[in-house]
Protein backbone atom coordinates (compact mmCIF):
# COMPACT_ATOMS: atom_id res chain seq x y z
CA UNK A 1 34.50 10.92 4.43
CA UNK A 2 31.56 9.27 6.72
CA UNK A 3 29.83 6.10 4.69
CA UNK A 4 25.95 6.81 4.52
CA UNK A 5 25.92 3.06 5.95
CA UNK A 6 27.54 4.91 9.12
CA UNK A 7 25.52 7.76 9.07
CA UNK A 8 22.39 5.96 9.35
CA UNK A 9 24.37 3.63 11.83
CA UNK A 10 24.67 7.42 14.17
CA UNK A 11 21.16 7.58 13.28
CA UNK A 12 19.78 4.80 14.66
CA UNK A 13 21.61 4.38 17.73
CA UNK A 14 20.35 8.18 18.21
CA UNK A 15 17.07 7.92 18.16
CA UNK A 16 17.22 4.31 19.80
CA UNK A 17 19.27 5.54 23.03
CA UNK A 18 17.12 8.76 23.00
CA UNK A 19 14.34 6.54 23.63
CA UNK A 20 15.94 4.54 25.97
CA UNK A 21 16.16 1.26 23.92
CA UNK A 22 18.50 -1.45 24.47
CA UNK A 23 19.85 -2.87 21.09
CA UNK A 24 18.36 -6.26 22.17
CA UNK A 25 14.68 -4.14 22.83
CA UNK A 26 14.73 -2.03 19.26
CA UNK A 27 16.03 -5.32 17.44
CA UNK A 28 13.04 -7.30 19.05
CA UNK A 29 10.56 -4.48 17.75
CA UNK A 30 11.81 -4.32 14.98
CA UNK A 31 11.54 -8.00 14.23
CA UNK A 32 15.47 -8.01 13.16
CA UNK A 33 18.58 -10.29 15.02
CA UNK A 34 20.23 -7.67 17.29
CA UNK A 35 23.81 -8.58 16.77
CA UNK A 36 22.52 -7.12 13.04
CA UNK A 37 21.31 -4.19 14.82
CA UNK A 38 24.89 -3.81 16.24
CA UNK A 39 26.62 -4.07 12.64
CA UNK A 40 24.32 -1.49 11.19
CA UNK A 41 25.11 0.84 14.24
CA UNK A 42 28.37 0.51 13.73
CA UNK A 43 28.28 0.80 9.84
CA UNK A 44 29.69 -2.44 9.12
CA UNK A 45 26.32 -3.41 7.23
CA UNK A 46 23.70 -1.26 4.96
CA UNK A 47 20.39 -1.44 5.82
CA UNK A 48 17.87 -2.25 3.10
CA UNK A 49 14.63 0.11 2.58
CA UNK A 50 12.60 -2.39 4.45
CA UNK A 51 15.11 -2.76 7.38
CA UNK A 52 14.85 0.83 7.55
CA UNK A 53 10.71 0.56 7.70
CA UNK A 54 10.88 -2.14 10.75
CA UNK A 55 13.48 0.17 12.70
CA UNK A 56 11.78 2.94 12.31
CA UNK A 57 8.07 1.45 12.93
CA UNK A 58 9.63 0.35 16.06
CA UNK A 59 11.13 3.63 16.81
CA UNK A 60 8.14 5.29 16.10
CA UNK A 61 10.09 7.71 13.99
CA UNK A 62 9.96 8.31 9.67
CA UNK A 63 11.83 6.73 7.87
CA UNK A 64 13.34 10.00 6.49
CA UNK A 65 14.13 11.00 9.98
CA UNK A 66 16.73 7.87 9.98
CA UNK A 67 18.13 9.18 6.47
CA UNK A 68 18.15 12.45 6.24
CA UNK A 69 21.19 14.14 6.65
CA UNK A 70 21.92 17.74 7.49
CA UNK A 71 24.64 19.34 7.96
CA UNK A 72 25.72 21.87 11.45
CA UNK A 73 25.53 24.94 8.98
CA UNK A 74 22.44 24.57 7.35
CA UNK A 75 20.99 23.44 10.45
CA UNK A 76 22.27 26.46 11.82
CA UNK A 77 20.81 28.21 8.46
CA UNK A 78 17.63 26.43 8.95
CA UNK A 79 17.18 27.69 12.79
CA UNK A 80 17.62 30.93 12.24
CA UNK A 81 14.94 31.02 9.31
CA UNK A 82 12.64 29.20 11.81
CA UNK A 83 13.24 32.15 14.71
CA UNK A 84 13.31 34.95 12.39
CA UNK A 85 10.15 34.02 10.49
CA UNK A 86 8.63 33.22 14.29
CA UNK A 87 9.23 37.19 15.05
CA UNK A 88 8.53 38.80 11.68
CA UNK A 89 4.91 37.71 12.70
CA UNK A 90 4.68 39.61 16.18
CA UNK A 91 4.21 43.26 16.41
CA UNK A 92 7.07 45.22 16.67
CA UNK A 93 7.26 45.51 20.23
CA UNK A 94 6.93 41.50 20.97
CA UNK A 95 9.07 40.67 18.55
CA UNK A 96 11.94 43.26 20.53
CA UNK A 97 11.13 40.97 23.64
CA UNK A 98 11.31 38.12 21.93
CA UNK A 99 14.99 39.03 20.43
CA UNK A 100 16.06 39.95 23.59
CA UNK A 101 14.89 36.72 25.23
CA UNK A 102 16.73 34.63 22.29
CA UNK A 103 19.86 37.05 22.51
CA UNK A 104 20.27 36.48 26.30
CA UNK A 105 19.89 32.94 26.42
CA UNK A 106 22.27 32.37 23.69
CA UNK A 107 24.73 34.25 25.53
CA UNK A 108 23.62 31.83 28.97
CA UNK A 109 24.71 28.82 26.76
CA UNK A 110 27.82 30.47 25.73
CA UNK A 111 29.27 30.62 29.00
């Protein structure tokens, strides 16, 4: 079982390389030594609530966004509430368009 110290590790070094951010760049923004940086990417050290605040200042991000945790299925879950409320609000023949757009590309990405 993953440590939530790890987690948020993952987390960070997400949205930091998303953004392009060396560890030496986010640590500098974030006011914080970046050989720290590296230990809480790594889950060797827990962040406190106001580390978290600098890091994610600097990432321009929510704090929540570094902690929150979902998992594949209720992502998954979460999507498909997200598309199927998005075509319960089109007339009936957009939202056949739109299924069919969604249904072929997720067969494109299968393959």
């Amino acid at each position: 079982m993953e440590k939530i110290a790890e987690k948020i590790g993952k987390r960070i070094r997400y949205f930091r390389k998303k953004q392009n951010l060396s560890q030496e760049k986010l640590a500098l923004e974030a006011g914080i030594n970046p050989a720290f940086l590296g230990h809480l990417e790594r889950g060797i050290k827990s962040p406190t609530a106001t580390t978290l605040a600098k890091i994610s200042d600097a990432l321009n991000i929510t704090m929540s966004e570094l902690v929150f945790f979902d998992s594949e299925e209720n992502q998954n879950e979460n999507n498909i509430r997200k598309i199927t409320a998005a075509i319960e609000k089109l007339p009936p023949e957009k939202a056949k368009v739109l299924t069919d757009i969604v249904v072929n590309i997720a067969h494109m990405i299968e393959e």
